[in-house]
N, C-alpha and C. Protein backbone atom coordinates (compact mmCIF):
# COMPACT_ATOMS: atom_id res chain seq x y z
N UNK A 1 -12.27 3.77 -19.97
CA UNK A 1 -12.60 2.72 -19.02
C UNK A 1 -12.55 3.31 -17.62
N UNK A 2 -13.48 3.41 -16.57
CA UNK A 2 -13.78 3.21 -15.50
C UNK A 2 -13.13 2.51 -14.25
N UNK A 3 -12.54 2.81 -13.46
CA UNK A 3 -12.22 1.72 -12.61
C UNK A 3 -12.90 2.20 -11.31
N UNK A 4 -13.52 1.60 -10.68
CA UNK A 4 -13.94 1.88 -9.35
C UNK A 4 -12.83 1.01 -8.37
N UNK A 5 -13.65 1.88 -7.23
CA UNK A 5 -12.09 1.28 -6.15
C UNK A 5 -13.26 1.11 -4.88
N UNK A 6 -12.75 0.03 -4.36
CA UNK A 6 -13.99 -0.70 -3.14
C UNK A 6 -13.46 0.26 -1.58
N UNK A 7 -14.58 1.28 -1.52
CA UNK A 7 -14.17 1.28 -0.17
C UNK A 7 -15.06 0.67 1.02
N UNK A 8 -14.61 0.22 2.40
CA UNK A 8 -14.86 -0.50 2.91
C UNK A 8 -14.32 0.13 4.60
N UNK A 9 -15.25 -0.04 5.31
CA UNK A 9 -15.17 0.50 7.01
C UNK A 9 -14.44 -0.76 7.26
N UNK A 10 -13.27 -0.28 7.92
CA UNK A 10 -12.68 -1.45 8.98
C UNK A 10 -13.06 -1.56 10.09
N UNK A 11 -13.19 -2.67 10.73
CA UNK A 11 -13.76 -2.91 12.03
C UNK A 11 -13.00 -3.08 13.11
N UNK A 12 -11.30 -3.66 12.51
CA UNK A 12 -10.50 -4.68 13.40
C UNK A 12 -9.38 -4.23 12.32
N UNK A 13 -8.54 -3.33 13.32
CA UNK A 13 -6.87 -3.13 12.37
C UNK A 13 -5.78 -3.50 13.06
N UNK A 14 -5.12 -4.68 12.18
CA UNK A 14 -3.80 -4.85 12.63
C UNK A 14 -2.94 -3.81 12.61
N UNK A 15 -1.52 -3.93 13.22
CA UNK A 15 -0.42 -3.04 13.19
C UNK A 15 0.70 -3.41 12.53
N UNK A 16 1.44 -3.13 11.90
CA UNK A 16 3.00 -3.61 11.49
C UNK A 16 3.77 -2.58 11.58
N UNK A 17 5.03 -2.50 12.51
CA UNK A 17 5.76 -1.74 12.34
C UNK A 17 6.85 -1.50 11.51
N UNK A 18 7.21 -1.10 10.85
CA UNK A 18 8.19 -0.88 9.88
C UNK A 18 9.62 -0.38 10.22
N UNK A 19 9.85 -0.25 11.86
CA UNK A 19 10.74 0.09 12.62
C UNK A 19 11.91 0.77 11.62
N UNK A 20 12.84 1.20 10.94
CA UNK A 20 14.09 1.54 10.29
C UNK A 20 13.80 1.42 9.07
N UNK A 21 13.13 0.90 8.53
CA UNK A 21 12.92 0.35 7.22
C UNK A 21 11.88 1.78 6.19
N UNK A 22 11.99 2.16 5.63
CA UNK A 22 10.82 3.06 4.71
C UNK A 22 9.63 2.56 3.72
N UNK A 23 10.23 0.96 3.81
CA UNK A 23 8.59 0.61 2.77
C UNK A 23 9.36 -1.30 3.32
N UNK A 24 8.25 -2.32 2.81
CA UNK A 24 8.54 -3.44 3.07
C UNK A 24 7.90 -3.91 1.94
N UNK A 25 8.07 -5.46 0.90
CA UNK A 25 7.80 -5.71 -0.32
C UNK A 25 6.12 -6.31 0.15
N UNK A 26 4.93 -6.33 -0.23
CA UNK A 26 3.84 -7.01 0.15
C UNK A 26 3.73 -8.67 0.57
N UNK A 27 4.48 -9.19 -0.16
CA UNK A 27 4.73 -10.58 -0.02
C UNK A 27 5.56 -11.01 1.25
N UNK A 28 5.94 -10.08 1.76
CA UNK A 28 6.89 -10.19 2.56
C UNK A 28 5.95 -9.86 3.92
N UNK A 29 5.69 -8.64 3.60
CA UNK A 29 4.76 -8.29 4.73
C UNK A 29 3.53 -9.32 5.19
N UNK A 30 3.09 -10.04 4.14
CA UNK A 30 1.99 -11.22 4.48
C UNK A 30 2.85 -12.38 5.06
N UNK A 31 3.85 -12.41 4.78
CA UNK A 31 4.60 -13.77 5.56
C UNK A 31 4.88 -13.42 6.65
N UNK A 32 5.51 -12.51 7.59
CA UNK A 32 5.10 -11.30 8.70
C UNK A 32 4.33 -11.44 9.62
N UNK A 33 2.94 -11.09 8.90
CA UNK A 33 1.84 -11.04 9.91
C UNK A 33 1.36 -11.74 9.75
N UNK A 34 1.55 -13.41 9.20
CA UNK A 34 0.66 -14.61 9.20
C UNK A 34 -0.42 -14.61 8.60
N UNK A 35 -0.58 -13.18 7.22
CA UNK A 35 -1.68 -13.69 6.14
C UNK A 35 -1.49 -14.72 5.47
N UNK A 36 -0.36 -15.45 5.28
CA UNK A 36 -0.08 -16.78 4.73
C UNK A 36 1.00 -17.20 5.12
N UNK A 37 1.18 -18.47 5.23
CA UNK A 37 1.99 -19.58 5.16
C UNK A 37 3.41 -19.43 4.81
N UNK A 38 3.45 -19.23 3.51
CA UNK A 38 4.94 -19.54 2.63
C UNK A 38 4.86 -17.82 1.82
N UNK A 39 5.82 -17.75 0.85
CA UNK A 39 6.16 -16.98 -0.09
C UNK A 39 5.11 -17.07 -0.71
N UNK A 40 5.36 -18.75 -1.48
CA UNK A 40 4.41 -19.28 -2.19
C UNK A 40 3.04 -19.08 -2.39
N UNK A 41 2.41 -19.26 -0.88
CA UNK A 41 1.10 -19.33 -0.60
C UNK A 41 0.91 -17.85 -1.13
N UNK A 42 1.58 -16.61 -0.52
CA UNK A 42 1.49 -15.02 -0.69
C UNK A 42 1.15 -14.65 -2.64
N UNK A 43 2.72 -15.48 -3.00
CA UNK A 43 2.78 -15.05 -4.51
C UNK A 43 1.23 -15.32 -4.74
N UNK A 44 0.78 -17.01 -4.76
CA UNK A 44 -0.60 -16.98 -5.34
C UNK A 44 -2.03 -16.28 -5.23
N UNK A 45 -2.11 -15.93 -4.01
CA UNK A 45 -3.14 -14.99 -2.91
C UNK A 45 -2.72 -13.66 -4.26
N UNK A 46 -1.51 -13.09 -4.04
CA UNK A 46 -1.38 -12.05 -4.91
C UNK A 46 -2.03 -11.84 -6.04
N UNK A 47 -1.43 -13.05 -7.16
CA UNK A 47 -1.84 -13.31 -8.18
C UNK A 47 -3.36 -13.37 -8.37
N UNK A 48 -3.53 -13.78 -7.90
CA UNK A 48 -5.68 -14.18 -7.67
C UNK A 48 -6.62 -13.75 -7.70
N UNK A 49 -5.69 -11.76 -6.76
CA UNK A 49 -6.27 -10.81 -7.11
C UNK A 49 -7.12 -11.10 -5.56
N UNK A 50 -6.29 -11.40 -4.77
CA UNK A 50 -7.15 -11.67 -3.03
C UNK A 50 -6.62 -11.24 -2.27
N UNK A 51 -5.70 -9.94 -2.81
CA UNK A 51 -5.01 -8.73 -2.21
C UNK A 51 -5.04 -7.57 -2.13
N UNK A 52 -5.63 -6.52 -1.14
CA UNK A 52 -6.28 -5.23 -1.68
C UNK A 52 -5.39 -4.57 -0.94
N UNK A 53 -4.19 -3.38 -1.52
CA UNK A 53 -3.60 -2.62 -0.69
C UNK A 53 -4.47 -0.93 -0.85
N UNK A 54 -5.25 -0.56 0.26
CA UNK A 54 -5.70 1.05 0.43
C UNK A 54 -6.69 0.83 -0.61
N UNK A 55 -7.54 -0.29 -0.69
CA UNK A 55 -9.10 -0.34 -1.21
C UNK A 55 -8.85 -1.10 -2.58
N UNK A 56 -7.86 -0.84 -3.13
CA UNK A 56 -7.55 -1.43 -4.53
C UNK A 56 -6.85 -3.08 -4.73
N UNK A 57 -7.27 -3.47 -5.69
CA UNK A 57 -6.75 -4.89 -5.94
C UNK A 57 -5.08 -4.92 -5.96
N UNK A 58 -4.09 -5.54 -5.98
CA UNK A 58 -2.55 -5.02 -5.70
C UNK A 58 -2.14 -6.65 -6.48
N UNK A 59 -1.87 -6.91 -7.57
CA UNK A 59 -1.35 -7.61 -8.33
C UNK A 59 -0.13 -8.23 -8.46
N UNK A 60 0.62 -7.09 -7.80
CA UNK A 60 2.36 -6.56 -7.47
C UNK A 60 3.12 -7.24 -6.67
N UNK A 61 3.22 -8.74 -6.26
CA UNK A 61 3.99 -9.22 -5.08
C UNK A 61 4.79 -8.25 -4.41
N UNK A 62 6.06 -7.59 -5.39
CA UNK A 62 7.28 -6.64 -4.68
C UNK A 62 6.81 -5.86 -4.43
N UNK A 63 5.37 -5.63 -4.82
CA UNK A 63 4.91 -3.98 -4.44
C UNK A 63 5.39 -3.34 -3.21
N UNK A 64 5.53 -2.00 -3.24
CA UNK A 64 6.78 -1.24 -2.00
C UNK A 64 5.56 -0.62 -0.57
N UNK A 65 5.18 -1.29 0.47
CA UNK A 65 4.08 -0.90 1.15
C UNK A 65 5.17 -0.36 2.31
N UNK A 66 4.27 1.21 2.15
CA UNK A 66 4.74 2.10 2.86
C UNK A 66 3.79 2.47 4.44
N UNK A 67 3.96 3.55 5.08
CA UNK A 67 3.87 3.86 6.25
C UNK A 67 2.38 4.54 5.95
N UNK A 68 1.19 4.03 6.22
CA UNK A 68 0.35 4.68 5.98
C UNK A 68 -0.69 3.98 5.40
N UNK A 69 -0.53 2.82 4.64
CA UNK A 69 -1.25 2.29 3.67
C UNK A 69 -1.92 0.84 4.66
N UNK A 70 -2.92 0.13 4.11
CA UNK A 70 -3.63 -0.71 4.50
C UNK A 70 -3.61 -1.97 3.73
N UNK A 71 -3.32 -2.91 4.31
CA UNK A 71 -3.18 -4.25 3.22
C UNK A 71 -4.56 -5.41 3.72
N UNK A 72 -5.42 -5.19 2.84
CA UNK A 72 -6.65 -6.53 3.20
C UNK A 72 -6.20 -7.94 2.27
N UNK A 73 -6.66 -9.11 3.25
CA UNK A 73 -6.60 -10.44 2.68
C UNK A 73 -7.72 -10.96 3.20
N UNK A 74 -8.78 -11.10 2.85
CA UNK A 74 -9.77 -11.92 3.27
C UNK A 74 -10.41 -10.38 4.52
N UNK A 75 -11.08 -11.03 5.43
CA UNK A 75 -11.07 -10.41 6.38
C UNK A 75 -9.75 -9.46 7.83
N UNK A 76 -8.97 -9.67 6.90
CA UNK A 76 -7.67 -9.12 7.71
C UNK A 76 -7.41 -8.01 6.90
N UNK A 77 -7.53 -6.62 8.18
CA UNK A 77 -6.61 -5.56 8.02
C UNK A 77 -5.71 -5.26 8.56
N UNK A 78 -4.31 -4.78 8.00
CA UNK A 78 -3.26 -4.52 8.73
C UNK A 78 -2.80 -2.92 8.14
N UNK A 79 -2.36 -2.02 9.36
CA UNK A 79 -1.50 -0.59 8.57
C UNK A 79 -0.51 -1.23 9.25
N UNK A 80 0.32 -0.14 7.82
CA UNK A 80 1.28 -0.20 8.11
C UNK A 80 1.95 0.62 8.83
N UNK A 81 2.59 1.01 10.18
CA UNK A 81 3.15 2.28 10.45
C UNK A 81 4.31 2.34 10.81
């Protein structure tokens, strides 16, 4: 099986700093930077598969987003640095 992975030119990148920290959980990071609302709202966005961390779909709520990587929701990009 095949998997392709979407890449895509950003136009408009957010920032998040990760100040002390070495990785932050994804769900967490969208409650953060105001990709959603609640936990809640995040878990489901997750689930839905309307979460792409570094081009790929990211399934993973706790997933560990590190210094370097890119998290899309809709039209929002954010690195992380």
């Amino acid at each position: 099986m095949k998997i392709g992975v979407l890449f895509r030119e950003y136009k408009y990148m957010e920032e998040f700093k990760l100040e002390r920290n070495e990785f932050i959980e994804l769900n967490d990071l969208m409650k953060l930077t105001g990709m959603c609302e609640s936990g809640g709202m995040a878990k489901t966005m997750i689930t839905e598969g309307k979460v792409m961390v570094d081009g790929k779909i990211e399934l993973r709520r706790r997933c560990k987003i590190r210094a370097g990587q890119i998290v899309t929701v809709e039209d929002r990009n954010v690195r992380v640095v």
